[in-house]
PDB file of N, CA and C in Angstrom:
ATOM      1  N   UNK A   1     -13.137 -14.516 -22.073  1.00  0.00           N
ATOM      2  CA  UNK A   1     -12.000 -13.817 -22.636  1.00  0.00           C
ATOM      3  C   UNK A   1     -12.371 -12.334 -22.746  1.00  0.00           C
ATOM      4  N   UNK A   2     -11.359 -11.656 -22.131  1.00  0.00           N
ATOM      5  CA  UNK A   2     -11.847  -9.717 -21.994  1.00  0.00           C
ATOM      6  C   UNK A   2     -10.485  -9.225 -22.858  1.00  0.00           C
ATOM      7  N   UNK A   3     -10.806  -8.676 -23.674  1.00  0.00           N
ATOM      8  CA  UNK A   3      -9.857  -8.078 -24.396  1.00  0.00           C
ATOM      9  C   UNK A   3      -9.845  -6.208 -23.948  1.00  0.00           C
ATOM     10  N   UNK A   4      -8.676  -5.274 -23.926  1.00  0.00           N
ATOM     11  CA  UNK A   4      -8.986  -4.278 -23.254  1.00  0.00           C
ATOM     12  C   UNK A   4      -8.169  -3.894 -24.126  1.00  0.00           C
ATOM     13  N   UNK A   5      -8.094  -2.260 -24.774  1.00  0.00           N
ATOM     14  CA  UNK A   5      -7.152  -1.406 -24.835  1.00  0.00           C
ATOM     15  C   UNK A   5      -7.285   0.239 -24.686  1.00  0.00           C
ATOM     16  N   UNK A   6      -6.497   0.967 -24.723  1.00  0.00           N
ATOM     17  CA  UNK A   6      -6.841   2.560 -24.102  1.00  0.00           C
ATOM     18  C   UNK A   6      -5.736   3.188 -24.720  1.00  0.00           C
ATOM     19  N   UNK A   7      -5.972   4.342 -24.657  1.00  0.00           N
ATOM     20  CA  UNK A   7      -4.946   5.310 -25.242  1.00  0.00           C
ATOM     21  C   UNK A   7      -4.550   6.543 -24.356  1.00  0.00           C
ATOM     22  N   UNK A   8      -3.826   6.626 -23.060  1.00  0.00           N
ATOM     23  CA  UNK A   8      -3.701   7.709 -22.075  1.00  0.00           C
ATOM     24  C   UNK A   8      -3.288   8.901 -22.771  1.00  0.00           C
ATOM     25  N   UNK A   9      -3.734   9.774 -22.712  1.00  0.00           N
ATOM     26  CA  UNK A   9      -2.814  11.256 -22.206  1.00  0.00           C
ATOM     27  C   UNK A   9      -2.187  11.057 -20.867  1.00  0.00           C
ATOM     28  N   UNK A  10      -0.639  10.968 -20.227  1.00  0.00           N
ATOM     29  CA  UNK A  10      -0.494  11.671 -19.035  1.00  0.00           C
ATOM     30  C   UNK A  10       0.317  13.274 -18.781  1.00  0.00           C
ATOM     31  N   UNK A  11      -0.362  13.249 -17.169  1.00  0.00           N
ATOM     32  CA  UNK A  11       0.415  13.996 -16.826  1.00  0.00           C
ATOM     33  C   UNK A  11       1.766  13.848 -15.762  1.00  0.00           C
ATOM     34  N   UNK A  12       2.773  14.349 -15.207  1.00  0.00           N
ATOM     35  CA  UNK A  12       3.357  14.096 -14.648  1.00  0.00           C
ATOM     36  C   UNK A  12       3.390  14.432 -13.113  1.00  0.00           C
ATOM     37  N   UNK A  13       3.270  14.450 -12.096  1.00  0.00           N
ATOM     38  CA  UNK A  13       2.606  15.415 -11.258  1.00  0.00           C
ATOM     39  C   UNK A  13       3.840  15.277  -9.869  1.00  0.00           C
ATOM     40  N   UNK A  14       5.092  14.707 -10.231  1.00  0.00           N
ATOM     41  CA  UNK A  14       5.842  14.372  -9.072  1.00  0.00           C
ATOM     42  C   UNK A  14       6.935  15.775  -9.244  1.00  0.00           C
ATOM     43  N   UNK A  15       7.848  15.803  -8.001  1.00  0.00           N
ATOM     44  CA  UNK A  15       8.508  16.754  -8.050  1.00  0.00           C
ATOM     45  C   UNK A  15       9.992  16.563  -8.178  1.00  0.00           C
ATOM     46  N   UNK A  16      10.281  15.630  -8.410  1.00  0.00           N
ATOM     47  CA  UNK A  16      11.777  14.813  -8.644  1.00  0.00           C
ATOM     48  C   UNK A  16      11.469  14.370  -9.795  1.00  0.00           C
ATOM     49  N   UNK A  17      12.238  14.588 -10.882  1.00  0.00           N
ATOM     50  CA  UNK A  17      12.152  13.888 -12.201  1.00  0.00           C
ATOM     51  C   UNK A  17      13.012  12.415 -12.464  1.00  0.00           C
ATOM     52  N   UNK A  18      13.747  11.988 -11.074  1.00  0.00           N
ATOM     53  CA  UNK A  18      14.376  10.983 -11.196  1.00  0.00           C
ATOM     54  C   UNK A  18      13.337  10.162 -11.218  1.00  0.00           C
ATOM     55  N   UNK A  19      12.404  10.380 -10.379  1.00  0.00           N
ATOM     56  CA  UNK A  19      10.910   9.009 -10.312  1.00  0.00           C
ATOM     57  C   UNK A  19       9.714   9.844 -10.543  1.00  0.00           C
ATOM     58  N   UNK A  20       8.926   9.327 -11.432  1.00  0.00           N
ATOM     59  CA  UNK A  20       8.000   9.987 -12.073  1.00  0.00           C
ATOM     60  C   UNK A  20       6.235   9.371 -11.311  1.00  0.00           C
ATOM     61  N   UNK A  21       5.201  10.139 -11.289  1.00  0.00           N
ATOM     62  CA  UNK A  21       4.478   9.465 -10.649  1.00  0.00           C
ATOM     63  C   UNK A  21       3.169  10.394 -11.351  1.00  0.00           C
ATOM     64  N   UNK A  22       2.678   9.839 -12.307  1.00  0.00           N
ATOM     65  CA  UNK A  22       1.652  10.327 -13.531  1.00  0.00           C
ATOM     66  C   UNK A  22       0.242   9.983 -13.017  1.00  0.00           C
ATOM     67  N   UNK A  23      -0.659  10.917 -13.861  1.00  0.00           N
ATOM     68  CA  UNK A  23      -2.137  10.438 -13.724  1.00  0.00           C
ATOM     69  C   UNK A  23      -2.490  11.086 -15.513  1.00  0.00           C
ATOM     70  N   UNK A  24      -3.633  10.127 -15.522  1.00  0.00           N
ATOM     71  CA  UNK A  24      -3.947   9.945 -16.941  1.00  0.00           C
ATOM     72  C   UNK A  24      -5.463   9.748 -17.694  1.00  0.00           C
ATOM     73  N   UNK A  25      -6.075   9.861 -18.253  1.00  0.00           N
ATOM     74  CA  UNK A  25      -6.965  10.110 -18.970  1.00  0.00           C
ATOM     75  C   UNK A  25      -7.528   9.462 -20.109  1.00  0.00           C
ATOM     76  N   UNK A  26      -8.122   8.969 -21.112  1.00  0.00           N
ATOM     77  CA  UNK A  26      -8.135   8.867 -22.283  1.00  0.00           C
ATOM     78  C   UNK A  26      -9.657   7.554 -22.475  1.00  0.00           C
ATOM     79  N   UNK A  27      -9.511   7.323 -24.112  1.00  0.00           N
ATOM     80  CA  UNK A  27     -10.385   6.420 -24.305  1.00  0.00           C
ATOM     81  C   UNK A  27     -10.207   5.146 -23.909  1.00  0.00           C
ATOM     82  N   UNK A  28     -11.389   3.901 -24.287  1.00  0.00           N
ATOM     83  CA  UNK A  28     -10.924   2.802 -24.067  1.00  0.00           C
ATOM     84  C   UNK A  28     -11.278   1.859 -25.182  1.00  0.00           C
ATOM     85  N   UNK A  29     -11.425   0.462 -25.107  1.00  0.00           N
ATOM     86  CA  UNK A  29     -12.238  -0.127 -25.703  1.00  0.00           C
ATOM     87  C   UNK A  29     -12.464  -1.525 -25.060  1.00  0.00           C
ATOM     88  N   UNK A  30     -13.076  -1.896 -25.073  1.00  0.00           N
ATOM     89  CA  UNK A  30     -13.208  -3.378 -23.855  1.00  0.00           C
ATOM     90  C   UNK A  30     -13.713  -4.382 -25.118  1.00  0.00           C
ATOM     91  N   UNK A  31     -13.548  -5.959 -25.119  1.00  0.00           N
ATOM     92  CA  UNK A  31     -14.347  -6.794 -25.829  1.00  0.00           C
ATOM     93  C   UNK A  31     -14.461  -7.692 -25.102  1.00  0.00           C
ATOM     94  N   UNK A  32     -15.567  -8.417 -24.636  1.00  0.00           N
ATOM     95  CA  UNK A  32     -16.118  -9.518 -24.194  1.00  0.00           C
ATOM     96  C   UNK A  32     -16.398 -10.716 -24.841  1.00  0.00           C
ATOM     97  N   UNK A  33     -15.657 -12.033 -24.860  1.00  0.00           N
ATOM     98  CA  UNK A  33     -15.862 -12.743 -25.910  1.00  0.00           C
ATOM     99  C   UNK A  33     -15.967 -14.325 -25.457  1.00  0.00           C
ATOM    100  N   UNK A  34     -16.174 -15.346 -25.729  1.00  0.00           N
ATOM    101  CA  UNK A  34     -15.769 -16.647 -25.602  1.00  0.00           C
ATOM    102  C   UNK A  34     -17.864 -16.948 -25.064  1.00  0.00           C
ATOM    103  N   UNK A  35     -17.427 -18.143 -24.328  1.00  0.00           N
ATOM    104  CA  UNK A  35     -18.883 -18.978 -24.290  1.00  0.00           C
ATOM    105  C   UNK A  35     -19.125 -18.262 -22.822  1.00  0.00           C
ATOM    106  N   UNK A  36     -18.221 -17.741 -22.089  1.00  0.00           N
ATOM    107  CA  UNK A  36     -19.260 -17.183 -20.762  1.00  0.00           C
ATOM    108  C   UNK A  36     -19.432 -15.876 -21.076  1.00  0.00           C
ATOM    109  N   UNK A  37     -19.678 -15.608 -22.174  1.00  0.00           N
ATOM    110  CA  UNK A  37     -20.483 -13.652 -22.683  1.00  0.00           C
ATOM    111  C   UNK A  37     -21.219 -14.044 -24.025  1.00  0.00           C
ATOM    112  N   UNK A  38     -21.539 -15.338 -24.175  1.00  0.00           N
ATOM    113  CA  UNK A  38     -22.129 -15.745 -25.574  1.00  0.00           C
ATOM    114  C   UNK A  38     -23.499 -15.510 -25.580  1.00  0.00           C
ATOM    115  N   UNK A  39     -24.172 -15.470 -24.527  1.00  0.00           N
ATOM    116  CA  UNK A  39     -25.771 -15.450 -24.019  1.00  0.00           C
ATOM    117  C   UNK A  39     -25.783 -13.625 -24.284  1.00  0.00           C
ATOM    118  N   UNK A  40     -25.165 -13.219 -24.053  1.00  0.00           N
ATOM    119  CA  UNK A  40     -25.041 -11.600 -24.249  1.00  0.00           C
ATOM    120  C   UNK A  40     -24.490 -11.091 -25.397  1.00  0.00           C
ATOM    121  N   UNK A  41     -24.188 -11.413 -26.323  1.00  0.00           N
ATOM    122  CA  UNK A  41     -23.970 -11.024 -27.602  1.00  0.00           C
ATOM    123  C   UNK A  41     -22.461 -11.017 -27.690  1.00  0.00           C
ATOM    124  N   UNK A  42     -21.327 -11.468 -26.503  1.00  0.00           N
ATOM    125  CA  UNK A  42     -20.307 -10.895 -26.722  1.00  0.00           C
ATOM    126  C   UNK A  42     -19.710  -9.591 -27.014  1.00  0.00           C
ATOM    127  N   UNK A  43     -20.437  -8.880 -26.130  1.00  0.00           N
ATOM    128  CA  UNK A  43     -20.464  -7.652 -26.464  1.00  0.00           C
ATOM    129  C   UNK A  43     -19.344  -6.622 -26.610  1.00  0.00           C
ATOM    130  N   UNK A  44     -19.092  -5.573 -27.440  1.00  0.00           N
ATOM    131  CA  UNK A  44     -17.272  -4.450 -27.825  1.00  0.00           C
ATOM    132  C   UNK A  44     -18.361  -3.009 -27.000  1.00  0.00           C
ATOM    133  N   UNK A  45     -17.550  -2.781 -25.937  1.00  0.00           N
ATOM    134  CA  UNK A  45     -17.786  -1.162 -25.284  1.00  0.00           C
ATOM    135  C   UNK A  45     -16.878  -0.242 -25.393  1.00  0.00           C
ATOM    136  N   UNK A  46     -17.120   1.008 -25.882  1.00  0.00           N
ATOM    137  CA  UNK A  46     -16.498   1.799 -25.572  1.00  0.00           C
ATOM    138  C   UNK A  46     -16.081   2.938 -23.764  1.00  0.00           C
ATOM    139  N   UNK A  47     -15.057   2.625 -23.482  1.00  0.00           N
ATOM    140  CA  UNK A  47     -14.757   3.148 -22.004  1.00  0.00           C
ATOM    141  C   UNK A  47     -14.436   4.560 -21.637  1.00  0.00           C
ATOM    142  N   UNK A  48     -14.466   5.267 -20.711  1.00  0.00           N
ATOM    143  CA  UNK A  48     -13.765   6.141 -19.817  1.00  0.00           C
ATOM    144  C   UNK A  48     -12.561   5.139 -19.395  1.00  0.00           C
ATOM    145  N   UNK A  49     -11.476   5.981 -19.451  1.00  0.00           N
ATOM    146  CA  UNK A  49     -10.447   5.099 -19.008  1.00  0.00           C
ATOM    147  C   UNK A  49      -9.541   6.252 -17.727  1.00  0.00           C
ATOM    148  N   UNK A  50      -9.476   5.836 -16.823  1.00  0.00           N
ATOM    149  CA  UNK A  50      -8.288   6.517 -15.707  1.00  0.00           C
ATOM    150  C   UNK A  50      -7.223   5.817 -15.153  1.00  0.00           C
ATOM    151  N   UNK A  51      -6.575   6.152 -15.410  1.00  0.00           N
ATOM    152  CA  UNK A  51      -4.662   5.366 -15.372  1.00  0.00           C
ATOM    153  C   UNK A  51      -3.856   6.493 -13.605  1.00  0.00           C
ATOM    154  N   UNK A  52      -3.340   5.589 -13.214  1.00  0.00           N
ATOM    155  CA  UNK A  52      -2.222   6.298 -11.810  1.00  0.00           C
ATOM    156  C   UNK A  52      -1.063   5.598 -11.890  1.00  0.00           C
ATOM    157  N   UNK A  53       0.199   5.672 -12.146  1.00  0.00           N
ATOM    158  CA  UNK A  53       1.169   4.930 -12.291  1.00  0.00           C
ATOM    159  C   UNK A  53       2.842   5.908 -11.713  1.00  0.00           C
ATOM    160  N   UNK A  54       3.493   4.781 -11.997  1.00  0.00           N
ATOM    161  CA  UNK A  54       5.053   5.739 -11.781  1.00  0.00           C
ATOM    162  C   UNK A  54       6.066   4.927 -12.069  1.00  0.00           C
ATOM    163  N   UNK A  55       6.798   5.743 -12.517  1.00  0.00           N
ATOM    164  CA  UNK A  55       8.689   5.434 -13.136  1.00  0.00           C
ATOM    165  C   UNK A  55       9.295   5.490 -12.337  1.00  0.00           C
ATOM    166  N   UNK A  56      10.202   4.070 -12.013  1.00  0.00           N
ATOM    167  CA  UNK A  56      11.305   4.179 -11.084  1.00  0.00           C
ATOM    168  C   UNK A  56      12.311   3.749 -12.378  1.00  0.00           C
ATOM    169  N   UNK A  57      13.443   4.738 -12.110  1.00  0.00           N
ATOM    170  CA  UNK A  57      14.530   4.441 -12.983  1.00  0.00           C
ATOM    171  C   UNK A  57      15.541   3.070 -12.138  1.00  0.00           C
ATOM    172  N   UNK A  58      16.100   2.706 -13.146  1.00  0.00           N
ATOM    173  CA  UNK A  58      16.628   1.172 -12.715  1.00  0.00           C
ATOM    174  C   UNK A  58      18.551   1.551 -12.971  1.00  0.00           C
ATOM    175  N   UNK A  59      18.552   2.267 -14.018  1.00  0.00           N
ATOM    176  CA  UNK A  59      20.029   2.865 -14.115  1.00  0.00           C
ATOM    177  C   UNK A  59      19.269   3.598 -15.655  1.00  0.00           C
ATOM    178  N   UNK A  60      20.833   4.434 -16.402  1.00  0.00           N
ATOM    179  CA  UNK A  60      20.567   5.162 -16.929  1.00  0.00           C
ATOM    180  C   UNK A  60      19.777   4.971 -18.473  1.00  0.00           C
ATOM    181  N   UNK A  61      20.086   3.758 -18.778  1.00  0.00           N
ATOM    182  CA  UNK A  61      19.026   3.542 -19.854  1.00  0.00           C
ATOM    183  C   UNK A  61      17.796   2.627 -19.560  1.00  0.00           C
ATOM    184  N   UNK A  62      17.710   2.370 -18.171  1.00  0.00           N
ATOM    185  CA  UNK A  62      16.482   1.283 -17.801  1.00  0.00           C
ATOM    186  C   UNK A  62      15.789   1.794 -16.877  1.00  0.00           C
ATOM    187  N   UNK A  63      14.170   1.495 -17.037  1.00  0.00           N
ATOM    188  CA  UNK A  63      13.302   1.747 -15.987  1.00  0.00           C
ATOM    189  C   UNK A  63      12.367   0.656 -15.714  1.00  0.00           C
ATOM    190  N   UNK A  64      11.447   0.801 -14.646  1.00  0.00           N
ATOM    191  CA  UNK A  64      10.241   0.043 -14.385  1.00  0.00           C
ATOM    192  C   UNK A  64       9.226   0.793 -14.428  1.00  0.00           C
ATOM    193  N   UNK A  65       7.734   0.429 -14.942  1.00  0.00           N
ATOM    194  CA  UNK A  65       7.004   1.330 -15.189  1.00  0.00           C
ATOM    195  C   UNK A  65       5.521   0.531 -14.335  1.00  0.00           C
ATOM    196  N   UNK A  66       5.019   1.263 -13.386  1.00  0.00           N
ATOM    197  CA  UNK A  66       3.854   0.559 -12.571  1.00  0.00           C
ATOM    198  C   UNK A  66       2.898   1.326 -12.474  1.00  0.00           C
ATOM    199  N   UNK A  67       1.271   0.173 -12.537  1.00  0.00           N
ATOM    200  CA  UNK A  67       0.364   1.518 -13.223  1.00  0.00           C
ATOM    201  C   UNK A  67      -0.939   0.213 -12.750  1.00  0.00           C
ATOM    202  N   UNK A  68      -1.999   1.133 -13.064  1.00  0.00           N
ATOM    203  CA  UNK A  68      -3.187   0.695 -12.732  1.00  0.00           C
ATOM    204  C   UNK A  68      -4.160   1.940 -13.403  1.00  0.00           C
ATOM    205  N   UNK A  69      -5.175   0.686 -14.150  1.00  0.00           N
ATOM    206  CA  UNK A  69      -6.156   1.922 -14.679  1.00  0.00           C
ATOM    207  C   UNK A  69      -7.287   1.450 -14.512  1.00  0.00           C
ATOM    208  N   UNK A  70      -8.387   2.324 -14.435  1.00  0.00           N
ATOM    209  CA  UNK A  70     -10.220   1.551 -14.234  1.00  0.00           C
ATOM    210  C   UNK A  70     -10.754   2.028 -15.388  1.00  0.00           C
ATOM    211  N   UNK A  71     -11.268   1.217 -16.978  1.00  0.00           N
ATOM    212  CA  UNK A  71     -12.050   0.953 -17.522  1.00  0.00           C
ATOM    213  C   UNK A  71     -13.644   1.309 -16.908  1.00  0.00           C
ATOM    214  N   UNK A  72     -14.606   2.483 -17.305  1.00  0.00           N
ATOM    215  CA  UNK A  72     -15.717   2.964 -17.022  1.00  0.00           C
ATOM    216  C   UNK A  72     -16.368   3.042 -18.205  1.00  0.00           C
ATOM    217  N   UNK A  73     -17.576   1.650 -17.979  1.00  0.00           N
ATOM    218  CA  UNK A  73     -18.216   1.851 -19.292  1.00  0.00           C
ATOM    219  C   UNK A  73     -19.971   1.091 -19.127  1.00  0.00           C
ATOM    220  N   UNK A  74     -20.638   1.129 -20.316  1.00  0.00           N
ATOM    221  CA  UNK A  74     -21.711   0.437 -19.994  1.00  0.00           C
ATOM    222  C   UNK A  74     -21.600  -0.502 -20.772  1.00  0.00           C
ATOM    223  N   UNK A  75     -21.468  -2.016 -20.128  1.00  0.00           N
ATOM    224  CA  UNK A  75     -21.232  -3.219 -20.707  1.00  0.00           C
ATOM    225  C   UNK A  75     -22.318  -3.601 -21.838  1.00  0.00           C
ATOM    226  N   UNK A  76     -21.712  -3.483 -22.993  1.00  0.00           N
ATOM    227  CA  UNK A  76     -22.779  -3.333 -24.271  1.00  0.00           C
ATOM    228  C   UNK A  76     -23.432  -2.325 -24.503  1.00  0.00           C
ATOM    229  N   UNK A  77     -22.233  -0.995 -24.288  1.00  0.00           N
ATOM    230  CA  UNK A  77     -22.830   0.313 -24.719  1.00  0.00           C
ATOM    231  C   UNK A  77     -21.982   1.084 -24.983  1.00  0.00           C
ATOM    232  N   UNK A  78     -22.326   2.501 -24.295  1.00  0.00           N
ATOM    233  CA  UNK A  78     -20.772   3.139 -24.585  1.00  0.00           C
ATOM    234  C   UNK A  78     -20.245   3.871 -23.325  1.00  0.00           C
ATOM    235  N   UNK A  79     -20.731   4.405 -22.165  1.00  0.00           N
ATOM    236  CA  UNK A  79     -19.917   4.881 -21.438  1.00  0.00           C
ATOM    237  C   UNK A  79     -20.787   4.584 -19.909  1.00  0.00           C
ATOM    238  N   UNK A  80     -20.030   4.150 -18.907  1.00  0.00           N
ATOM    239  CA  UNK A  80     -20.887   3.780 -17.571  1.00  0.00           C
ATOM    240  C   UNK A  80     -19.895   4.008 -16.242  1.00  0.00           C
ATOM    241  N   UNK A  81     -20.436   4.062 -14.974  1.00  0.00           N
ATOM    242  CA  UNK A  81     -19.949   3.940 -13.764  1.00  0.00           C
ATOM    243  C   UNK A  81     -19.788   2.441 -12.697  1.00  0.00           C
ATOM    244  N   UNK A  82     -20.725   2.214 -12.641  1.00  0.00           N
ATOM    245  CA  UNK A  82     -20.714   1.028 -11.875  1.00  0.00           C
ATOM    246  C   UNK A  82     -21.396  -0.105 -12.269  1.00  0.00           C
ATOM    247  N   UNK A  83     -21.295  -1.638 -12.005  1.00  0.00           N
ATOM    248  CA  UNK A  83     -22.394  -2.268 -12.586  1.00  0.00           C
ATOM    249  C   UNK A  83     -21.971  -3.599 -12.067  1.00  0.00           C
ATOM    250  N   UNK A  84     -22.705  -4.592 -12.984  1.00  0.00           N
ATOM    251  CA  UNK A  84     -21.927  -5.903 -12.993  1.00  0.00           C
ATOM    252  C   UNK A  84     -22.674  -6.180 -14.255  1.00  0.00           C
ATOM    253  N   UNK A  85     -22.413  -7.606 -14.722  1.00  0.00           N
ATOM    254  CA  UNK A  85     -22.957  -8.321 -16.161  1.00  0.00           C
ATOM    255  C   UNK A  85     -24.431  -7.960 -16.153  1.00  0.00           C
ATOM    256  N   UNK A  86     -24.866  -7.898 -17.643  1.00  0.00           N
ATOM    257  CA  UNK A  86     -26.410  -7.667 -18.066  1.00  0.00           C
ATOM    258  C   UNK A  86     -27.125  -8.572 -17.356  1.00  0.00           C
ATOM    259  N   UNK A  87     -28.532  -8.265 -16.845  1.00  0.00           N
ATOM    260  CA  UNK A  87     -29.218  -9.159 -16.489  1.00  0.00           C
ATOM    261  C   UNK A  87     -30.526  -9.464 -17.260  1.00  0.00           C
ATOM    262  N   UNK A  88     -31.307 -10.204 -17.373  1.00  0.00           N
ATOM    263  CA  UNK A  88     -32.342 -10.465 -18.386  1.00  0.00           C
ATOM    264  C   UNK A  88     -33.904  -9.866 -17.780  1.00  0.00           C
ATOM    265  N   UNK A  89     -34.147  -9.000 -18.991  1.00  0.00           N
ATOM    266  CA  UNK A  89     -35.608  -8.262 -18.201  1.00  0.00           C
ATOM    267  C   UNK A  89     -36.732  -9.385 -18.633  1.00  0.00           C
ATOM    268  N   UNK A  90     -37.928  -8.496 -17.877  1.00  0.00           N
ATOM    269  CA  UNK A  90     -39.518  -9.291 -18.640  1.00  0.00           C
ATOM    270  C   UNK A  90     -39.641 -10.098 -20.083  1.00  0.00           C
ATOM    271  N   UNK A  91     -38.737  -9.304 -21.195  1.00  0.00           N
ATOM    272  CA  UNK A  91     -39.129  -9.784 -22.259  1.00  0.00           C
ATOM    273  C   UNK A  91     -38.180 -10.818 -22.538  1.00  0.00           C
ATOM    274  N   UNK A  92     -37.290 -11.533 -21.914  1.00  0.00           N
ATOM    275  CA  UNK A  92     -35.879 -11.864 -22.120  1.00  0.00           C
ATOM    276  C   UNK A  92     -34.823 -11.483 -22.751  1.00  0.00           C
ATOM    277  N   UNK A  93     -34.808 -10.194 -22.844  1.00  0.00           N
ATOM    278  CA  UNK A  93     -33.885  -9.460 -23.297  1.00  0.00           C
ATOM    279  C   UNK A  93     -32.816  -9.099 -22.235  1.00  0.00           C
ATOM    280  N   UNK A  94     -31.292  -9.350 -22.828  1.00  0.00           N
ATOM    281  CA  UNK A  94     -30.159  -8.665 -21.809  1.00  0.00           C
ATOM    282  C   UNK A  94     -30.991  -7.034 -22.024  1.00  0.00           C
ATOM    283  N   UNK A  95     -30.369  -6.561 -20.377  1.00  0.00           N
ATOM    284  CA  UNK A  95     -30.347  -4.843 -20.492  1.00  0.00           C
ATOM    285  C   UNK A  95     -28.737  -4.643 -20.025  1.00  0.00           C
ATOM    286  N   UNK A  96     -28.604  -3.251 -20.266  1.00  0.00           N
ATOM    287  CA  UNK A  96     -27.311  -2.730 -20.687  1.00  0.00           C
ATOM    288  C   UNK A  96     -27.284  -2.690 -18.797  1.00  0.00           C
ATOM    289  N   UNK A  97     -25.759  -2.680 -18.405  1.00  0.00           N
ATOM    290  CA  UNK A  97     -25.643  -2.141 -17.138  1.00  0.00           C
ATOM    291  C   UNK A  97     -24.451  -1.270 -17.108  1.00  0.00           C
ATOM    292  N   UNK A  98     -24.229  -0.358 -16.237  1.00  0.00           N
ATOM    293  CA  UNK A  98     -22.696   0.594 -15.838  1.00  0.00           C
ATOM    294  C   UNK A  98     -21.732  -0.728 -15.418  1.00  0.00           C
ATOM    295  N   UNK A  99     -20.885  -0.707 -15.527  1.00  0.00           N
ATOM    296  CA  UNK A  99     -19.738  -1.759 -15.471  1.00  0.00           C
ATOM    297  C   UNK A  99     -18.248  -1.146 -15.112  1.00  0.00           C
ATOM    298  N   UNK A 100     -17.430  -1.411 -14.356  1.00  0.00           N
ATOM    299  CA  UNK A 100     -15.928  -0.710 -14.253  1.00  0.00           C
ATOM    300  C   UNK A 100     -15.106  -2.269 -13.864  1.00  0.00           C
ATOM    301  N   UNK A 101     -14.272  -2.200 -14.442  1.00  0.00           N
ATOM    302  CA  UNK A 101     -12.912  -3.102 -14.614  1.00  0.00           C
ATOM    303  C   UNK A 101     -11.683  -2.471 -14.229  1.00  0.00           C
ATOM    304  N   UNK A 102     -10.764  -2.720 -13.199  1.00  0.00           N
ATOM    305  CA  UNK A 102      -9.765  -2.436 -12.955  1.00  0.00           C
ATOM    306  C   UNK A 102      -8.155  -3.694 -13.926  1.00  0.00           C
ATOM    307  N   UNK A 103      -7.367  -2.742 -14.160  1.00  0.00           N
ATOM    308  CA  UNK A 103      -6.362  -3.179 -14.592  1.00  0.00           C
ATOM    309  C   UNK A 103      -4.992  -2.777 -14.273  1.00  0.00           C
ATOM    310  N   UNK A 104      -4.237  -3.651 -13.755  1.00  0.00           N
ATOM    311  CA  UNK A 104      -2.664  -3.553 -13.347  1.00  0.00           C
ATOM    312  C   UNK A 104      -1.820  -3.630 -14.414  1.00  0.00           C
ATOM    313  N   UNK A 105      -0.593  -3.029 -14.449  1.00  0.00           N
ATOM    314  CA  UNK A 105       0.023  -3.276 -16.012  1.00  0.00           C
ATOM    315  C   UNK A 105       1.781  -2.963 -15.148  1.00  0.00           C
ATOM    316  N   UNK A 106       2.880  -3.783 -15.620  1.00  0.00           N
ATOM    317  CA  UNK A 106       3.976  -3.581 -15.258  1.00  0.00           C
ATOM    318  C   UNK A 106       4.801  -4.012 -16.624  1.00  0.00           C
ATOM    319  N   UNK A 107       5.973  -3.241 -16.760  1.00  0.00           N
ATOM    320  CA  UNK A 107       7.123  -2.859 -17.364  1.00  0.00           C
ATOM    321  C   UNK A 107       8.221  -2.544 -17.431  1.00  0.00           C
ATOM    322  N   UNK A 108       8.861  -2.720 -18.392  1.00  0.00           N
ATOM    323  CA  UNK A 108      10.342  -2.628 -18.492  1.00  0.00           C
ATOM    324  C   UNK A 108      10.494  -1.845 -19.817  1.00  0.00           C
ATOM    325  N   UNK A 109      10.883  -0.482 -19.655  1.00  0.00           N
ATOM    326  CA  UNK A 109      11.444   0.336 -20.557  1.00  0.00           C
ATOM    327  C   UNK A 109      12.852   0.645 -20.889  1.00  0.00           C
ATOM    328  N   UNK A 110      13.203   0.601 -22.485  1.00  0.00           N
ATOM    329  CA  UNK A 110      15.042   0.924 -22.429  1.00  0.00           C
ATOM    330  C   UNK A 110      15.059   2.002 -23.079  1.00  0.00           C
ATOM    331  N   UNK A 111      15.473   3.117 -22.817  1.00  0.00           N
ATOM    332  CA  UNK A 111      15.766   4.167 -23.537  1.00  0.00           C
ATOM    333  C   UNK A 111      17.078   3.875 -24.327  1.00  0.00           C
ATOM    334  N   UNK A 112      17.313   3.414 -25.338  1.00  0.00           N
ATOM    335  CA  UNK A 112      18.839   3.266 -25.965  1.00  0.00           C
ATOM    336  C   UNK A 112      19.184   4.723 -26.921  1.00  0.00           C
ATOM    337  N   UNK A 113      20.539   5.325 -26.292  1.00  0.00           N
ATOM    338  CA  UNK A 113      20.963   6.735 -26.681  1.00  0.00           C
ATOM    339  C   UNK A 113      21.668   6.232 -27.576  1.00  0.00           C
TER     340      UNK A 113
END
């Protein structure tokens, strides 16, 4: 069980404001939990988070909102590039590794005037 959340700043970077097409920034937080991260402490990271997404309007109070962001962190730490799960050194201790998680996210927004 991966629990994820982030907080973007965006920007807007398209040139038609009818469809919007953003890039974004901000923190994260990742949690790793259940019996296949139990050998590892179940470990809470803090992330780099980068978001690319865009607004297609659907009519005047409805949109769709499509997006993808990569989570950059060190799995059982606080900030990383690349990696995969801890692996166990000499002493049997997990060591920390760089780790990145990609995430898709889709929506339905109503602006009600």
């Amino acid at each position: 069980r991966i629990t994820t959340a982030s907080a973007l700043v965006t920007y807007d970077v398209s040139e038609k404001h009818s469809r919007a097409l953003w890039l974004g920034a901000g923190p994260g937080y990742i949690r790793h939990a259940g019996q296949a991260f139990g050998d590892s402490g179940n470990p809470t990271s803090i992330a780099a988070v980068f978001g690319l997404g865009s607004t297609i309007p659907l009519g005047s109070a409805i949109r769709v909102e499509l997006g993808a962001s990569a989570f950059l962190y060190e799995y059982g730490g606080m900030f990383g590039l690349v990696g995969g799960p801890p692996s166990l050194n000499a002493t049997g201790q997990f060591e920390r590794r760089f780790q990145h998680d990609g995430v898709l996210h889709v929506g339905v927004a109503w602006n009600g005037r």
